[in-house]
PDB file of N, CA and C in Angstrom:
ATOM      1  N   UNK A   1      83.833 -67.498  -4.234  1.00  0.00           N
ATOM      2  CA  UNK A   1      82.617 -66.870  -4.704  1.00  0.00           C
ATOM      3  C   UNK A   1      82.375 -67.353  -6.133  1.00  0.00           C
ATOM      4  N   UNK A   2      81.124 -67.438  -6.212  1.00  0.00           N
ATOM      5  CA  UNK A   2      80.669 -67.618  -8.099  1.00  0.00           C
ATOM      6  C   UNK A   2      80.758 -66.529  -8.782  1.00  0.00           C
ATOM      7  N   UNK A   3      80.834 -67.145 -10.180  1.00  0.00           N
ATOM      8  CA  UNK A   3      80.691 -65.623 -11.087  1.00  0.00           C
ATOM      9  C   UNK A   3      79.263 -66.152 -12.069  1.00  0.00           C
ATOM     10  N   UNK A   4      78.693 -65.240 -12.275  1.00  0.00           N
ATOM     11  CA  UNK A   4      77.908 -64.874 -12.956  1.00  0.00           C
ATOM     12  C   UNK A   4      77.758 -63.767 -14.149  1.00  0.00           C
ATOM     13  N   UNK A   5      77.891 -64.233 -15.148  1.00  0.00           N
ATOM     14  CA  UNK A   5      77.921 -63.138 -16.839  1.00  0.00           C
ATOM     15  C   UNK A   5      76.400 -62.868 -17.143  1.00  0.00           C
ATOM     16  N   UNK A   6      76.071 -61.512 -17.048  1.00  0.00           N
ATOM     17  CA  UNK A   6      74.954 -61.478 -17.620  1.00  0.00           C
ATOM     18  C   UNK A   6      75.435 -60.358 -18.761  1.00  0.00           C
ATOM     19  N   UNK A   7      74.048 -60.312 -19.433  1.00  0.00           N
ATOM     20  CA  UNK A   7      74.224 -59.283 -20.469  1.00  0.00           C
ATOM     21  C   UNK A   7      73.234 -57.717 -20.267  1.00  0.00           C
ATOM     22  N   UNK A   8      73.496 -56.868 -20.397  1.00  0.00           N
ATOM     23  CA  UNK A   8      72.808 -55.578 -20.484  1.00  0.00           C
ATOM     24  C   UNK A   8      72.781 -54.588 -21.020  1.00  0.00           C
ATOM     25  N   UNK A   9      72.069 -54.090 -21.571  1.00  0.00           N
ATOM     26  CA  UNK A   9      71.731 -52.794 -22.537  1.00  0.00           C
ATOM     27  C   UNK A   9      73.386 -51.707 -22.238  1.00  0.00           C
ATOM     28  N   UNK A  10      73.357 -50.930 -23.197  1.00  0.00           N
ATOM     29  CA  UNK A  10      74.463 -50.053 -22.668  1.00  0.00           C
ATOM     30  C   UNK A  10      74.082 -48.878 -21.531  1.00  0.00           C
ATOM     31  N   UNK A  11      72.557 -48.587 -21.830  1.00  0.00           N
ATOM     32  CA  UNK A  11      72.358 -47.261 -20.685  1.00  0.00           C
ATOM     33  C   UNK A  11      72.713 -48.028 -19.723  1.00  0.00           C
ATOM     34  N   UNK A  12      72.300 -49.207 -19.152  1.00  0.00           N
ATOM     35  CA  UNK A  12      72.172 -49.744 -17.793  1.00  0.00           C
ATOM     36  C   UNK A  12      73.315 -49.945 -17.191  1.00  0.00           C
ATOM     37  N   UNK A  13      74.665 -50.234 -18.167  1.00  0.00           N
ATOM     38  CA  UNK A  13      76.135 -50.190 -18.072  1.00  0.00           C
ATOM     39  C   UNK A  13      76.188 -49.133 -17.395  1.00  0.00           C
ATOM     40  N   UNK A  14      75.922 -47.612 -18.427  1.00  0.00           N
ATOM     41  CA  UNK A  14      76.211 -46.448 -18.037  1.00  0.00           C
ATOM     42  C   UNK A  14      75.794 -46.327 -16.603  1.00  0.00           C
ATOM     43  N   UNK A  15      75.087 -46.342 -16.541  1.00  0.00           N
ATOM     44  CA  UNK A  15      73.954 -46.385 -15.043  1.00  0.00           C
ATOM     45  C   UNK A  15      74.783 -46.884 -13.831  1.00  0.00           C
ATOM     46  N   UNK A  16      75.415 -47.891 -14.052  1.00  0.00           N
ATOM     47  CA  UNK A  16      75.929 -48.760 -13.059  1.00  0.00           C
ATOM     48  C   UNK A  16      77.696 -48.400 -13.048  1.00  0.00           C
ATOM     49  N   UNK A  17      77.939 -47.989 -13.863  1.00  0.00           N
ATOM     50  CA  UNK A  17      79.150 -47.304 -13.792  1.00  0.00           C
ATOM     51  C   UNK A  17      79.165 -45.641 -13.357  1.00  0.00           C
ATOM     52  N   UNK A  18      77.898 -45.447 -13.421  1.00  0.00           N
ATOM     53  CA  UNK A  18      77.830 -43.775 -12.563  1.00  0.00           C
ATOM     54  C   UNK A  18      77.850 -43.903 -11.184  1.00  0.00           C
ATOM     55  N   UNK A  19      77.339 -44.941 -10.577  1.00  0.00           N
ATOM     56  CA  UNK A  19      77.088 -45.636  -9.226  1.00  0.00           C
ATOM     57  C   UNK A  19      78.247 -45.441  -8.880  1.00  0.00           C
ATOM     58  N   UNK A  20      79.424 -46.660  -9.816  1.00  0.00           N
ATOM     59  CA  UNK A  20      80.462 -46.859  -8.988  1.00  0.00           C
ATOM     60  C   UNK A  20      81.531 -45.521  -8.841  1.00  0.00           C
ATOM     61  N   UNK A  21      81.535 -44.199 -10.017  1.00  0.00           N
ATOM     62  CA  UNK A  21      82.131 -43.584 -10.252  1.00  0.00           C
ATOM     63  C   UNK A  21      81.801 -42.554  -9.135  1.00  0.00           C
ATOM     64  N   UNK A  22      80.566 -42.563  -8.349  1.00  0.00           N
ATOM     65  CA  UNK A  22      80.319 -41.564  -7.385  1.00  0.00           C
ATOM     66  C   UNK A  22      80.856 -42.236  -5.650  1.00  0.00           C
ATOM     67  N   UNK A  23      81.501 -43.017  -6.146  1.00  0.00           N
ATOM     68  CA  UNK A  23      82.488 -43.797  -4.611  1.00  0.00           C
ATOM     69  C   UNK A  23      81.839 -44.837  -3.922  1.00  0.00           C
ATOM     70  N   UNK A  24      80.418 -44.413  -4.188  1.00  0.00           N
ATOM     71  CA  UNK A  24      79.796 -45.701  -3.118  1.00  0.00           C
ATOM     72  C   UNK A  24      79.983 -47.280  -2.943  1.00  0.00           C
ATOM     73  N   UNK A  25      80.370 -47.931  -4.250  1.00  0.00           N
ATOM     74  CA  UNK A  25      80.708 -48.945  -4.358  1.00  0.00           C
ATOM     75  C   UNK A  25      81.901 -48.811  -4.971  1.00  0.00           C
ATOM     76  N   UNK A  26      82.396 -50.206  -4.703  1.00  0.00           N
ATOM     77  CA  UNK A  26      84.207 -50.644  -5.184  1.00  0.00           C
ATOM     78  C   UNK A  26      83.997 -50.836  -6.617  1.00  0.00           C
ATOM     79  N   UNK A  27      83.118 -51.608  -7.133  1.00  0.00           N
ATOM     80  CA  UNK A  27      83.306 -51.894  -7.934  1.00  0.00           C
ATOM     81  C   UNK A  27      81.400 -52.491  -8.620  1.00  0.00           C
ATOM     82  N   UNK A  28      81.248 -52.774 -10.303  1.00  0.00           N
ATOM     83  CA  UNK A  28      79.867 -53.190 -10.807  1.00  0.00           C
ATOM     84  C   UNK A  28      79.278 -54.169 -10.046  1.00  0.00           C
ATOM     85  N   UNK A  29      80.326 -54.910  -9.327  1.00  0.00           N
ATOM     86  CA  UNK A  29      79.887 -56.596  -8.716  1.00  0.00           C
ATOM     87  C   UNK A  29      79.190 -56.308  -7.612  1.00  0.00           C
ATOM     88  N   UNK A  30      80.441 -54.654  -6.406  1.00  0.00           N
ATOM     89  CA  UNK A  30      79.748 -54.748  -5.237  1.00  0.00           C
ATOM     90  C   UNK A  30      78.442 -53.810  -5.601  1.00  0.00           C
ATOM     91  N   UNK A  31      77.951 -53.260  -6.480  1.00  0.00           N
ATOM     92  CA  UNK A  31      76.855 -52.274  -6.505  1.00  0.00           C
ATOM     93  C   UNK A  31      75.563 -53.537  -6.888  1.00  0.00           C
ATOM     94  N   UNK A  32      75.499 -54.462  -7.966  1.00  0.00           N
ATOM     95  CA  UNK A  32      74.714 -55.532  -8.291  1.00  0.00           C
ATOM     96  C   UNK A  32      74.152 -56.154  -6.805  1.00  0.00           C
ATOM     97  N   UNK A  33      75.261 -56.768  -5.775  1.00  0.00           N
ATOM     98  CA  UNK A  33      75.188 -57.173  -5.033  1.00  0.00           C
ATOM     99  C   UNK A  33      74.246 -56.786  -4.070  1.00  0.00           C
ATOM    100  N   UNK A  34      75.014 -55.274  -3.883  1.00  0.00           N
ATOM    101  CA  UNK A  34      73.899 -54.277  -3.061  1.00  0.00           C
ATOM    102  C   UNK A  34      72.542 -54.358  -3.315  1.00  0.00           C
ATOM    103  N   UNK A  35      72.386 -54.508  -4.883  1.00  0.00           N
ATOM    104  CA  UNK A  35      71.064 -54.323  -5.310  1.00  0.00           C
ATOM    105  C   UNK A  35      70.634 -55.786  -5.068  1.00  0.00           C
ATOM    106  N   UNK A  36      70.530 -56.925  -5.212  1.00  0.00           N
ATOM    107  CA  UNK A  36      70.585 -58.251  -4.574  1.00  0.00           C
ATOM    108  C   UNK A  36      69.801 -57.975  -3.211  1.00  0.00           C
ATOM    109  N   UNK A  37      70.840 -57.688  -2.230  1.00  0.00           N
ATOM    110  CA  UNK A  37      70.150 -57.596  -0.765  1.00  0.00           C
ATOM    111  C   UNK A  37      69.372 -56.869  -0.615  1.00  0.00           C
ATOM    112  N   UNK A  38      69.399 -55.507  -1.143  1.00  0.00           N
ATOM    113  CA  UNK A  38      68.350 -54.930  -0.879  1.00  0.00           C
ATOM    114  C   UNK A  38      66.948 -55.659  -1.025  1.00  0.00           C
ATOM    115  N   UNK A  39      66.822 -56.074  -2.340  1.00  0.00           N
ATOM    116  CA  UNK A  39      65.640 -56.780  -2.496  1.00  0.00           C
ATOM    117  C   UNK A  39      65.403 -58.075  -1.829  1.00  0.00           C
ATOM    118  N   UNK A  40      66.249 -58.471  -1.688  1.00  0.00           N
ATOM    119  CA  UNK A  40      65.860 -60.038  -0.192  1.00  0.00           C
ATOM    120  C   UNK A  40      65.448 -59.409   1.030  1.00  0.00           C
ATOM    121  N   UNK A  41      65.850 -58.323   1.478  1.00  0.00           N
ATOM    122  CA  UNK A  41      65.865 -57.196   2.361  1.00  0.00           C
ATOM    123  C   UNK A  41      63.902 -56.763   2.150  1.00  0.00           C
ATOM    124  N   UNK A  42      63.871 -56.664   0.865  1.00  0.00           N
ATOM    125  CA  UNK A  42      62.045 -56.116   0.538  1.00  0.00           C
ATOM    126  C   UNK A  42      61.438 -57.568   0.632  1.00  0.00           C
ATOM    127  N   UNK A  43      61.567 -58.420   0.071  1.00  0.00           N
ATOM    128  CA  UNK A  43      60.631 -59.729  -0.025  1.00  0.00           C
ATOM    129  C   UNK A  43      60.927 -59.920   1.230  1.00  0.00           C
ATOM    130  N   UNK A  44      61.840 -60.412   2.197  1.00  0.00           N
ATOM    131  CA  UNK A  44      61.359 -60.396   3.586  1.00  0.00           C
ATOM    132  C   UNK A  44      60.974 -60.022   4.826  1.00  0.00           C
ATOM    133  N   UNK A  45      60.839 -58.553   3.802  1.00  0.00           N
ATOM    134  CA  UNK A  45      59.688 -57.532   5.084  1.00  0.00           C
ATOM    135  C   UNK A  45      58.378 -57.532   4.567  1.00  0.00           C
ATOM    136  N   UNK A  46      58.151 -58.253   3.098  1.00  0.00           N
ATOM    137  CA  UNK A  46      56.831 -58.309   2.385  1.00  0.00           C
ATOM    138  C   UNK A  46      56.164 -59.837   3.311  1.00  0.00           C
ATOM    139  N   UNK A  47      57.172 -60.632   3.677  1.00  0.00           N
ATOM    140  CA  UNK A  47      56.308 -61.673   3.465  1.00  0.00           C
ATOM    141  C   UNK A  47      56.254 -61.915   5.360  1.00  0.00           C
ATOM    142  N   UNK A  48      57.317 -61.385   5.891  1.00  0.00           N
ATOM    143  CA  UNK A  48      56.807 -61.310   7.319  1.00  0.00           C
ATOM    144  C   UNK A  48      55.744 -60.176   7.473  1.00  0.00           C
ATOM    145  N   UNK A  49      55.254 -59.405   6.795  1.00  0.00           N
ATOM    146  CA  UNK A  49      54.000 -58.411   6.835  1.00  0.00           C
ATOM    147  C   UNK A  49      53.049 -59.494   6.329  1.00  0.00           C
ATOM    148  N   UNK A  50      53.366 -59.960   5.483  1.00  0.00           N
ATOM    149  CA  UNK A  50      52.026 -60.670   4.884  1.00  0.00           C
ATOM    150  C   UNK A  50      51.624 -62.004   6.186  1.00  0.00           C
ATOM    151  N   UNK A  51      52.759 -63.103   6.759  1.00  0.00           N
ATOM    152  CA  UNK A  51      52.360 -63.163   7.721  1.00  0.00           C
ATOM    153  C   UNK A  51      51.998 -63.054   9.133  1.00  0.00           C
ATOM    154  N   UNK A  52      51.968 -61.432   9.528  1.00  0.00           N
ATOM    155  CA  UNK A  52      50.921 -61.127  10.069  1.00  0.00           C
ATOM    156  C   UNK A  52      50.058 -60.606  10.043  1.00  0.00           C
ATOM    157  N   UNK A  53      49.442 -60.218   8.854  1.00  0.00           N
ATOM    158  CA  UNK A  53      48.268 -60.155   8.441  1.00  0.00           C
ATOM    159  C   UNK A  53      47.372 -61.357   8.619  1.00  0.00           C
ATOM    160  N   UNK A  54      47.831 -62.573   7.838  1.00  0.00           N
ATOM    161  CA  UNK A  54      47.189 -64.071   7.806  1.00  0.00           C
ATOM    162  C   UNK A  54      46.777 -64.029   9.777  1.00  0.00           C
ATOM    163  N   UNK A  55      47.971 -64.004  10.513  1.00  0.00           N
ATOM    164  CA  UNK A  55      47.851 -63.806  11.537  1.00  0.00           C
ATOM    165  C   UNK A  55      46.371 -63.253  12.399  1.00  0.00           C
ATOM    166  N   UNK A  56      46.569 -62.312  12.116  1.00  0.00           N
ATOM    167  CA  UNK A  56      45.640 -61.201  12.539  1.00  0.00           C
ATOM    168  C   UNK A  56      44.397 -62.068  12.334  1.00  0.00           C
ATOM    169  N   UNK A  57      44.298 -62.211  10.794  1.00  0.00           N
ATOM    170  CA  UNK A  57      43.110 -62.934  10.514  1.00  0.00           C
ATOM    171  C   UNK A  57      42.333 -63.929  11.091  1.00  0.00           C
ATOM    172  N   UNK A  58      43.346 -64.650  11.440  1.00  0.00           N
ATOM    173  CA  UNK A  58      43.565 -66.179  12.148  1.00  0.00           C
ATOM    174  C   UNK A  58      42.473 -65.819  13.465  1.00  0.00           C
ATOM    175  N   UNK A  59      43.180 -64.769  14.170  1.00  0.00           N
ATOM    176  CA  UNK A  59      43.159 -64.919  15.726  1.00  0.00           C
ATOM    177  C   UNK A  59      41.666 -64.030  15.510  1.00  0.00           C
ATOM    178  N   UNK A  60      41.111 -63.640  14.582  1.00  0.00           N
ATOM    179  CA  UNK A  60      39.831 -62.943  14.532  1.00  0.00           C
ATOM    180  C   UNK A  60      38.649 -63.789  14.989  1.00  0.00           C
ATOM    181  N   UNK A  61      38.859 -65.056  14.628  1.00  0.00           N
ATOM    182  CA  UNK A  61      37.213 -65.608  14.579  1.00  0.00           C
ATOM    183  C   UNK A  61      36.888 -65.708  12.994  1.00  0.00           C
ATOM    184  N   UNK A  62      35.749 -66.722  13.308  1.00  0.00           N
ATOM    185  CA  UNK A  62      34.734 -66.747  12.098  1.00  0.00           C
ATOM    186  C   UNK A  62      33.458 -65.489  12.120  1.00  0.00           C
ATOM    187  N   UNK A  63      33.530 -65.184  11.346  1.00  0.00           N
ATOM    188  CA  UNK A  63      32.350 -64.064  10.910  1.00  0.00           C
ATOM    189  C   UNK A  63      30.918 -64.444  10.996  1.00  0.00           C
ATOM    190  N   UNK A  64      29.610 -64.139  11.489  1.00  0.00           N
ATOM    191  CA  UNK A  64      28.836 -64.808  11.037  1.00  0.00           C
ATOM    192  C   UNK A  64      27.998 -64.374  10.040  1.00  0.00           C
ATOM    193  N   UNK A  65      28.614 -63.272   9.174  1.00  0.00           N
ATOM    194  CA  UNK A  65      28.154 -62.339   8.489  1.00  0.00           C
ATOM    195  C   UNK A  65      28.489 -63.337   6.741  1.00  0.00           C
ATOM    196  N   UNK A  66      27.379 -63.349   5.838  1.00  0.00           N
ATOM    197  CA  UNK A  66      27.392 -63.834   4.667  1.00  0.00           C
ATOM    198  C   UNK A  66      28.759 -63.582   4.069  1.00  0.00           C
ATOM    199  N   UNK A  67      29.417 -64.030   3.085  1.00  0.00           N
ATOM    200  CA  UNK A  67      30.275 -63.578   2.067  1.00  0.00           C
ATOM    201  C   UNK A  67      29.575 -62.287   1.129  1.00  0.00           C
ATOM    202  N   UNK A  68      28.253 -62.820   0.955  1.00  0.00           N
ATOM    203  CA  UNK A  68      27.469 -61.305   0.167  1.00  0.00           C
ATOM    204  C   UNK A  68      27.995 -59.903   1.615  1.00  0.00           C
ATOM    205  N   UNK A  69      27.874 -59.842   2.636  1.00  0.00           N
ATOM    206  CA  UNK A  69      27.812 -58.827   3.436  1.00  0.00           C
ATOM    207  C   UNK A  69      29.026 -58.313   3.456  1.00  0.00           C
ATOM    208  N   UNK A  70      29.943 -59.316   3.376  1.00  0.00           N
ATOM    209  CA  UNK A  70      31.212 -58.830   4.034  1.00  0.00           C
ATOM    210  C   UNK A  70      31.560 -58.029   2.689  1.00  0.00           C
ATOM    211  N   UNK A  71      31.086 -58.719   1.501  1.00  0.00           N
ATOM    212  CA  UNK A  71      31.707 -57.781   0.260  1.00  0.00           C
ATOM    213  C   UNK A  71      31.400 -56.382   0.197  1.00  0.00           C
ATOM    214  N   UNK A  72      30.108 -56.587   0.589  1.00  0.00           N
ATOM    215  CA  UNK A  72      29.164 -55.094   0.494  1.00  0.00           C
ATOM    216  C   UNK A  72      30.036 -54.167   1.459  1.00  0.00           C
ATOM    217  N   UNK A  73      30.063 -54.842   2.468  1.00  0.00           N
ATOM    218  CA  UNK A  73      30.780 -53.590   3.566  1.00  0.00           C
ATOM    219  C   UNK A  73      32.431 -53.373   3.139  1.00  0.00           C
ATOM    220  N   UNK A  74      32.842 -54.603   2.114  1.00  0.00           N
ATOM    221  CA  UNK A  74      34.319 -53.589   2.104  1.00  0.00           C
ATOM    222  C   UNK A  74      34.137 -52.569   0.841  1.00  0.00           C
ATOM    223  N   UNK A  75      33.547 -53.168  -0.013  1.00  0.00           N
ATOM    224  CA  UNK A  75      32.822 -51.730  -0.947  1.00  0.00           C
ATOM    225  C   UNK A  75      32.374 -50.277  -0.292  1.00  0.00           C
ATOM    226  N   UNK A  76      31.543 -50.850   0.775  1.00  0.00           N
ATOM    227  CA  UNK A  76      31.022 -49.251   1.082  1.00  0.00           C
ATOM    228  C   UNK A  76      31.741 -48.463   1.550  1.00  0.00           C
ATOM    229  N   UNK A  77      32.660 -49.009   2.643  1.00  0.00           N
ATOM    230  CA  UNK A  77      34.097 -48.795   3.094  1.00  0.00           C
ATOM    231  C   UNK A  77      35.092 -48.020   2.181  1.00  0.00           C
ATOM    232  N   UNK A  78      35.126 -49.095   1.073  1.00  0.00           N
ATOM    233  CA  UNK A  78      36.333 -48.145   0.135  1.00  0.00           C
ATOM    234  C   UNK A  78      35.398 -46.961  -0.649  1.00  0.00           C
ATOM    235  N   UNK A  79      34.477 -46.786  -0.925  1.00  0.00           N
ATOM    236  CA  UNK A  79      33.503 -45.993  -1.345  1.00  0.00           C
ATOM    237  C   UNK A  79      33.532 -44.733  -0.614  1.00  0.00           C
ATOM    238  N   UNK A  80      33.815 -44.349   0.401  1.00  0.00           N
ATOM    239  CA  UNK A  80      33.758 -43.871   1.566  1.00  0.00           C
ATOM    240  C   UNK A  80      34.988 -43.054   1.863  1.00  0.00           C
ATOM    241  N   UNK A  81      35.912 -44.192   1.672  1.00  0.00           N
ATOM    242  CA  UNK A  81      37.301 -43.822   1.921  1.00  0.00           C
ATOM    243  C   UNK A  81      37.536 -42.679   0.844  1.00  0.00           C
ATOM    244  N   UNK A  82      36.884 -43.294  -0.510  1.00  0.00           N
ATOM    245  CA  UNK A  82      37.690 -42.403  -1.342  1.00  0.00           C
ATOM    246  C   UNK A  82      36.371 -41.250  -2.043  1.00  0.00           C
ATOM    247  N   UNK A  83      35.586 -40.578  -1.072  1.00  0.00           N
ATOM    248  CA  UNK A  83      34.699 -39.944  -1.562  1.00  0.00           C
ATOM    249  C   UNK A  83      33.062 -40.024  -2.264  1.00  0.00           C
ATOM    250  N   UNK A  84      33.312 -41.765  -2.571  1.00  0.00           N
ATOM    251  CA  UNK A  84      32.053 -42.017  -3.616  1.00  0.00           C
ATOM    252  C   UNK A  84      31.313 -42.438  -3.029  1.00  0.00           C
ATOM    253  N   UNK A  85      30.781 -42.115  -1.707  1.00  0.00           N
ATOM    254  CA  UNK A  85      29.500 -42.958  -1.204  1.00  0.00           C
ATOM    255  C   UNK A  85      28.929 -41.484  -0.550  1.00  0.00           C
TER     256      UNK A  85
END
């Protein structure tokens, strides 16, 4: 395995040594780590959401509705949604 030295404030020490002091992790390396995957864990449920959205889009068709229209209707839409229309 690699090592990696970073540097950090002392709360964030504290912080990360309360982690390990409440059992969940062995040790600062395996709690960092944790925090590591988790977030590869978020960016690749962000970006398989994002493509199927593109998706979705894809399989829609072309619109034959202006770029002026389509704006208007997602305005009126969110306008709507949130009370102001």
């Amino acid at each position: 395995m690699t090592q990696l030295n970073v540097s950090i404030p002392p709360a964030l020490k504290e912080w990360i040594d309360s982690r390990v002091a409440e059992g969940r992790y062995a040790s600062a390396s395996d709690y960092i780590r944790d925090i590591i995957r988790r977030d590869q864990d978020s960016i690749n449920a962000e970006t398989e959401w994002l493509r199927e959205q593109i998706q979705i889009g894809l399989d829609s068709g072309v619109s034959d509705e202006t770029p002026e229209t389509v704006i208007e209707n997602v305005i009126a839409r969110r306008k709507q949604r949130h009370g102001l229309g």
